[in-house]
N, C-alpha and C. Protein backbone atom coordinates (compact mmCIF):
# COMPACT_ATOMS: atom_id res chain seq x y z
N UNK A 1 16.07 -12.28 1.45
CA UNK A 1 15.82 -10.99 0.85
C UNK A 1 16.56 -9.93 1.68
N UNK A 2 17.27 -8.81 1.10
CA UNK A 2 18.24 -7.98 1.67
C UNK A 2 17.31 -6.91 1.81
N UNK A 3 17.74 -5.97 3.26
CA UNK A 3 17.15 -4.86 3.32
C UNK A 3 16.61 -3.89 1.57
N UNK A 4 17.83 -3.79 1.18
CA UNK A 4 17.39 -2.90 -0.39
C UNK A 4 16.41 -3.14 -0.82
N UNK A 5 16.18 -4.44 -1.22
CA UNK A 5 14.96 -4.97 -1.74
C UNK A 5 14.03 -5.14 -1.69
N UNK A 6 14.07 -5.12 0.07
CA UNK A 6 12.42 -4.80 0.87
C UNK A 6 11.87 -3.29 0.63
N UNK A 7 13.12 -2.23 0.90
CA UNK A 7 12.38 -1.38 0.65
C UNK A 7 12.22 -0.59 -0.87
N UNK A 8 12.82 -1.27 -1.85
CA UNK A 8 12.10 -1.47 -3.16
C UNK A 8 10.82 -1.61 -3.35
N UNK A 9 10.90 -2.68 -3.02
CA UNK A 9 9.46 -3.14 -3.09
C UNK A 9 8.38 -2.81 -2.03
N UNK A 10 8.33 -2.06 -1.31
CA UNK A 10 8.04 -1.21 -0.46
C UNK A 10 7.56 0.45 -0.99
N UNK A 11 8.43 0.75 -1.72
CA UNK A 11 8.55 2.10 -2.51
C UNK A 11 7.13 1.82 -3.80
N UNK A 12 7.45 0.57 -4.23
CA UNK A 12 6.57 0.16 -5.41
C UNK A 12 5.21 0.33 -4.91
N UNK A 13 4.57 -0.47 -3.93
CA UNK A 13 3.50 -0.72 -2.83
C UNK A 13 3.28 0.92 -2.60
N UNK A 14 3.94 1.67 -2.51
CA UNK A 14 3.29 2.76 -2.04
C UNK A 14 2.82 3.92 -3.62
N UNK A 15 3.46 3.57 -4.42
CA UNK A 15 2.97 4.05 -5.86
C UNK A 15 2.34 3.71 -6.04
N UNK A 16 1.40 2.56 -6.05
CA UNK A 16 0.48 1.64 -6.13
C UNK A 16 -1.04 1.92 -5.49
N UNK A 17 -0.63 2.14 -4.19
CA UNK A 17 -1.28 2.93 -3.26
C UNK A 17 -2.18 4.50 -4.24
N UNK A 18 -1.47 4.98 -4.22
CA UNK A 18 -2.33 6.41 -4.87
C UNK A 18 -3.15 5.98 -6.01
N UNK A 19 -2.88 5.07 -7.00
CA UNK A 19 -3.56 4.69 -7.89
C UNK A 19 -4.74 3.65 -6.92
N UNK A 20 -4.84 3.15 -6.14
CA UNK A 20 -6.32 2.21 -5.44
C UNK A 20 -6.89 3.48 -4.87
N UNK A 21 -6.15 4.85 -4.39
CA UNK A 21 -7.40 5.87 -3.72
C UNK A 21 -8.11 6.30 -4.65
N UNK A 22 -7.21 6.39 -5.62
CA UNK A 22 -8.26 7.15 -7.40
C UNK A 22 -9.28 6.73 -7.60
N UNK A 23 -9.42 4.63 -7.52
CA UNK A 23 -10.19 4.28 -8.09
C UNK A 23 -11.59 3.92 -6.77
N UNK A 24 -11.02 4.41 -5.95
CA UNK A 24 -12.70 4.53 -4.91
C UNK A 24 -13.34 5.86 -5.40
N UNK A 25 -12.83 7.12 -5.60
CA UNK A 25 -13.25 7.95 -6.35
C UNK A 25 -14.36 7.57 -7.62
N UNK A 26 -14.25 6.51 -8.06
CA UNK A 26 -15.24 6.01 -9.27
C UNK A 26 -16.21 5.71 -8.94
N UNK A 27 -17.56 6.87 -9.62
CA UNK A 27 -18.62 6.10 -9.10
C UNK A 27 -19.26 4.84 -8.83
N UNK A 28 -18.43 4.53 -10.86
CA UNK A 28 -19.22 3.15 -11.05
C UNK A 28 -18.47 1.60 -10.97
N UNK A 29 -17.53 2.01 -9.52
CA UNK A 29 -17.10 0.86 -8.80
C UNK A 29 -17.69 -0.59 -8.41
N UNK A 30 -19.03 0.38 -7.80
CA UNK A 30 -19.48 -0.83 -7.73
C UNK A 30 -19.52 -2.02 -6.26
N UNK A 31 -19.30 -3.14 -6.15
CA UNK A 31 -19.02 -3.86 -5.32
C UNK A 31 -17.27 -4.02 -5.03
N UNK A 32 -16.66 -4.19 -6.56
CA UNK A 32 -15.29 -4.27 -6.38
C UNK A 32 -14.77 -2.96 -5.27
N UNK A 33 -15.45 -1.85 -5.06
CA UNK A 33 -15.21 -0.74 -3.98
C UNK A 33 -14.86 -1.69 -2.36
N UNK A 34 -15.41 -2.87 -2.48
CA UNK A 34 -14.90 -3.46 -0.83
C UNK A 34 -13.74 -4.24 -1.00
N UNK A 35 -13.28 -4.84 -2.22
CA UNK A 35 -12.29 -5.30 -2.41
C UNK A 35 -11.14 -4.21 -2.13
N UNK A 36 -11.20 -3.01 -3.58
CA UNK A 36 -10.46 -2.20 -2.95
C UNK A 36 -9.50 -1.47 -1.65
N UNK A 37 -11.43 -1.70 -1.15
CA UNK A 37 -10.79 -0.78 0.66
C UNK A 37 -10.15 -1.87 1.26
N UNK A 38 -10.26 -3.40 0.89
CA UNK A 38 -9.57 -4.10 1.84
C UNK A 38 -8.13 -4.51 1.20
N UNK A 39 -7.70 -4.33 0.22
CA UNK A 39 -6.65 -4.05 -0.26
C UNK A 39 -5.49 -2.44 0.14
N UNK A 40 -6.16 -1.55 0.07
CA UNK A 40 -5.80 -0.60 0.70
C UNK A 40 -4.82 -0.86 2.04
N UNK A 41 -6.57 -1.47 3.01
CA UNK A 41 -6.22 -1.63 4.64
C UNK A 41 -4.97 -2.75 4.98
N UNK A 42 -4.83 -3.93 3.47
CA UNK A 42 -3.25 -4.74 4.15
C UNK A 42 -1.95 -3.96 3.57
N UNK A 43 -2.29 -3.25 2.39
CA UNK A 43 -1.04 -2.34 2.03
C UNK A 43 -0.80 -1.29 3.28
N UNK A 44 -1.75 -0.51 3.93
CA UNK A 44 -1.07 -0.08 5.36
C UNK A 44 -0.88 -0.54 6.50
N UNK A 45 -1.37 -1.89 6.88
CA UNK A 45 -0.85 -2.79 7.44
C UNK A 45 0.83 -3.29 6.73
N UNK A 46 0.99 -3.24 6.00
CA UNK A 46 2.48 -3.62 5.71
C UNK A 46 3.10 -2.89 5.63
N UNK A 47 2.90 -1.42 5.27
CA UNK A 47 3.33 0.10 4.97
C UNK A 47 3.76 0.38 6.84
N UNK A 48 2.72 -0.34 7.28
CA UNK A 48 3.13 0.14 9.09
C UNK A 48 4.15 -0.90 9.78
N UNK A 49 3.95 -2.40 9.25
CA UNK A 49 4.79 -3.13 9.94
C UNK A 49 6.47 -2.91 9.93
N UNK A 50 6.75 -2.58 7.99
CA UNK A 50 7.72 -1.94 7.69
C UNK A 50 8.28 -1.31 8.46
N UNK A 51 7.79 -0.16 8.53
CA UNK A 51 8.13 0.71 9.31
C UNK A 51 8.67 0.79 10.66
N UNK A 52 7.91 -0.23 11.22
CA UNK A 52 8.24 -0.59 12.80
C UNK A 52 9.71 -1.38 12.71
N UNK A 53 9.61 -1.89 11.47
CA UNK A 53 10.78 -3.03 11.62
C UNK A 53 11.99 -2.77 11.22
N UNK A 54 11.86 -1.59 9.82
CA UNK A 54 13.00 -0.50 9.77
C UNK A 54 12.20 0.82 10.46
N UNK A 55 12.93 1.34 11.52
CA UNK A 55 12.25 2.70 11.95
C UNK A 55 13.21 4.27 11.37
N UNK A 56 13.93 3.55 10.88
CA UNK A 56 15.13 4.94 10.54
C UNK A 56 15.39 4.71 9.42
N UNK A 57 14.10 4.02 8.42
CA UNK A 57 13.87 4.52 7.06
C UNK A 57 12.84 5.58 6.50
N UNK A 58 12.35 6.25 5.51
CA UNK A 58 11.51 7.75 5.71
C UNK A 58 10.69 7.14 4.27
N UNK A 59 10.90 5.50 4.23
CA UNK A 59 9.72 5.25 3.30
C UNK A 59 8.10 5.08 3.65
């Protein structure tokens, strides 16, 4: 996989992102609310590793 493509799909992951904060906002979440947050917590775990691994990208 070529740099471009990582951070494609990288770019995607983070659009993605704003739509899982919306849905903790819902009251009637429920239990699926811990799934969520732990979905969240590996998308910024990868959102951070990224980062470390390209550092002089501004995704």
């Amino acid at each position: 996989m070529d740099a471009q493509t990582i951070r494609e799909r990288i770019a995607q992951i983070q659009s993605k992102r704003e739509y899982l904060m919306s849905l903790l906002e819902q009251p009637n979440l429920g239990t699926l609310k811990i799934d969520v947050n732990q979905a969240l917590e590996e998308m910024d775990e990868l959102i951070d590793e990224y980062r470390r691994t390209f550092p002089d990208t501004e995704s």
